[in-house]
Protein backbone atom coordinates (compact mmCIF):
# COMPACT_ATOMS: atom_id res chain seq x y z
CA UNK A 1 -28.55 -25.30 -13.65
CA UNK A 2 -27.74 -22.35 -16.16
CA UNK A 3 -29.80 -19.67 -13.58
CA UNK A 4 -27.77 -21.54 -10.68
CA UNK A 5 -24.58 -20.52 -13.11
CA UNK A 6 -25.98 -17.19 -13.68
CA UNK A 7 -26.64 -16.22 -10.61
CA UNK A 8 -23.58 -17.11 -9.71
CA UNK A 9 -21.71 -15.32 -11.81
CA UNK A 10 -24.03 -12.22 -11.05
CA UNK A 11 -23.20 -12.19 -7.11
CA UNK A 12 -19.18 -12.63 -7.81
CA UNK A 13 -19.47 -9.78 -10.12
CA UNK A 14 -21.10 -7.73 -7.56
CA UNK A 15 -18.52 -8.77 -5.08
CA UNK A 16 -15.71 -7.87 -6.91
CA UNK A 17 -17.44 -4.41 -8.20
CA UNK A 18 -17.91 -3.68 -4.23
CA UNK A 19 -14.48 -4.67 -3.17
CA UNK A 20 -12.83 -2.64 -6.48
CA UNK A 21 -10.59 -0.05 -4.82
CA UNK A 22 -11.64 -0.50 -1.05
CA UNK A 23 -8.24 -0.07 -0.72
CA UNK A 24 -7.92 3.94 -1.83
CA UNK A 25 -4.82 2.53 -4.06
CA UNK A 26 -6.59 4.65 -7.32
CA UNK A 27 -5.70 7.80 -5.11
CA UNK A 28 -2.67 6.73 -4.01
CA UNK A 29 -1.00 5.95 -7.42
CA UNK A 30 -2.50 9.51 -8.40
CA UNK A 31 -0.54 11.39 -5.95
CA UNK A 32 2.69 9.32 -6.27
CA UNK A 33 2.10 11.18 -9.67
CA UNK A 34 1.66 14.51 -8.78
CA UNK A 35 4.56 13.50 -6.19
CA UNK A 36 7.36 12.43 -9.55
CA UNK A 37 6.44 15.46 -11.30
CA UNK A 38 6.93 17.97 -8.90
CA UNK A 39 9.89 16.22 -8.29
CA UNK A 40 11.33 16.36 -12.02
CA UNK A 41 10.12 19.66 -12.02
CA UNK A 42 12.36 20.73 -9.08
CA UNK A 43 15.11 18.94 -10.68
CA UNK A 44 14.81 20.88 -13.96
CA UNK A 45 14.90 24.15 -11.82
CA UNK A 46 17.81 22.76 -10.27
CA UNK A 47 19.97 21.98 -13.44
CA UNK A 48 18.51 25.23 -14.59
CA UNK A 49 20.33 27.02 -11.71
CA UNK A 50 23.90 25.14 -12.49
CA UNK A 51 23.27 21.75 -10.57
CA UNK A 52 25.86 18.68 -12.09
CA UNK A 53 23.36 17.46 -15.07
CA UNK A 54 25.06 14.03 -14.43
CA UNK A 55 23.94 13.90 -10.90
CA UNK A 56 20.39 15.42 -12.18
CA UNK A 57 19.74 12.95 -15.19
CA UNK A 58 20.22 10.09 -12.77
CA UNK A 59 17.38 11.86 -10.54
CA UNK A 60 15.30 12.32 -12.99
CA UNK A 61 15.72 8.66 -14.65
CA UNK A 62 15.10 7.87 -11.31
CA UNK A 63 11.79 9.65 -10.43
CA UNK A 64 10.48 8.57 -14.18
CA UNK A 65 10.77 5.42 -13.47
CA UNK A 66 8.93 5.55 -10.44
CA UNK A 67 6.08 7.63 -12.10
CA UNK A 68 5.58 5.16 -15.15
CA UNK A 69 5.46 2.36 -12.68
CA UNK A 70 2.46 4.37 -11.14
CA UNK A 71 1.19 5.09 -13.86
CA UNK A 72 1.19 1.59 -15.52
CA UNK A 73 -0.52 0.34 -12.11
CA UNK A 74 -2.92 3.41 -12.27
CA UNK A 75 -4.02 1.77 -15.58
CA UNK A 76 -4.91 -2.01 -14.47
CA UNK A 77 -6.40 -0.52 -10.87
CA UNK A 78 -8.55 2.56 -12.27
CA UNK A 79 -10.55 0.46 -14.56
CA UNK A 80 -13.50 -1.42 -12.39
CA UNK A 81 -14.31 -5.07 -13.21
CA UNK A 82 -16.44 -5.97 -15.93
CA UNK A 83 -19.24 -8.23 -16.23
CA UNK A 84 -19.03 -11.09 -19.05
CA UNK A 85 -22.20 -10.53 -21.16
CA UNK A 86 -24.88 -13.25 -20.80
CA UNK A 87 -24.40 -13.90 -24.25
CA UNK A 88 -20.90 -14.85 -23.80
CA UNK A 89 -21.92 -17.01 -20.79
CA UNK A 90 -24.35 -18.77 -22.39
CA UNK A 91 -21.99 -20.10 -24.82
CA UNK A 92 -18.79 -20.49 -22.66
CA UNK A 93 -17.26 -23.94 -22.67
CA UNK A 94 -19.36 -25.26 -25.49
CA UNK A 95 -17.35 -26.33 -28.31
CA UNK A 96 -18.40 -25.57 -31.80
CA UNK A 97 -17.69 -27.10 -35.23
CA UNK A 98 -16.24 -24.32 -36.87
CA UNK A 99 -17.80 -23.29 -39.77
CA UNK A 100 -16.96 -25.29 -42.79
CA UNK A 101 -15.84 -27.94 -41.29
CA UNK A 102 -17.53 -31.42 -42.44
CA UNK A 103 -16.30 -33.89 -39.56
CA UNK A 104 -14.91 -33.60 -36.10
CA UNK A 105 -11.53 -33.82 -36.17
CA UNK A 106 -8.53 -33.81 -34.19
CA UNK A 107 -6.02 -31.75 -34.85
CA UNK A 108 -2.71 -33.73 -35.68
């Protein structure tokens, strides 16, 4: 039964390594990016040149937002899955008697 488990647990880890960013959504978060800077960028020039700063603060609170959003996706999409070690499936689910501990107990 544990190689039926393992196996398992091999083949849905493939899966999900094959299906990891199928999508191009890694790229896509990249150039919304490269998109927010050039943005804030433009608006700098802009105040630079006498634009209203209160009209360009609220751009550029706008387009940061939008960037750290991307860029907080960017982070939980770029990184692939990851396979539990077989040492950690060998012992998941198994309870242990922590150390120290003279009976089995339960908690109050």
């Amino acid at each position: 039964m544990a190689d039926n488990l393992r196996r398992v647990a091999d083949a849905q880890y493939r899966v999900a390594l094959a299906a990891h960013d199928e999508t191009g959504e890694i790229d896509k978060l990249r150039q919304s990016m490269t998109e927010a800077d050039n943005k804030i960028n433009h608006s700098r020039a802009t105040l630079d040149a006498g634009g209203d700063p209160a009209l360009i603060a609220d751009w550029i609170a706008e387009t940061t937002a939008i960037r750290k959003t991307a860029q907080a996706r960017l982070g939980l999409t770029e990184a692939p899955p990851q396979q539990m070690p077989r040492s950690a499936r060998r012992h998941r689910g198994r309870v242990q008697r922590p150390a120290g501990a003279d009976s089995w107990r339960r908690p109050a």
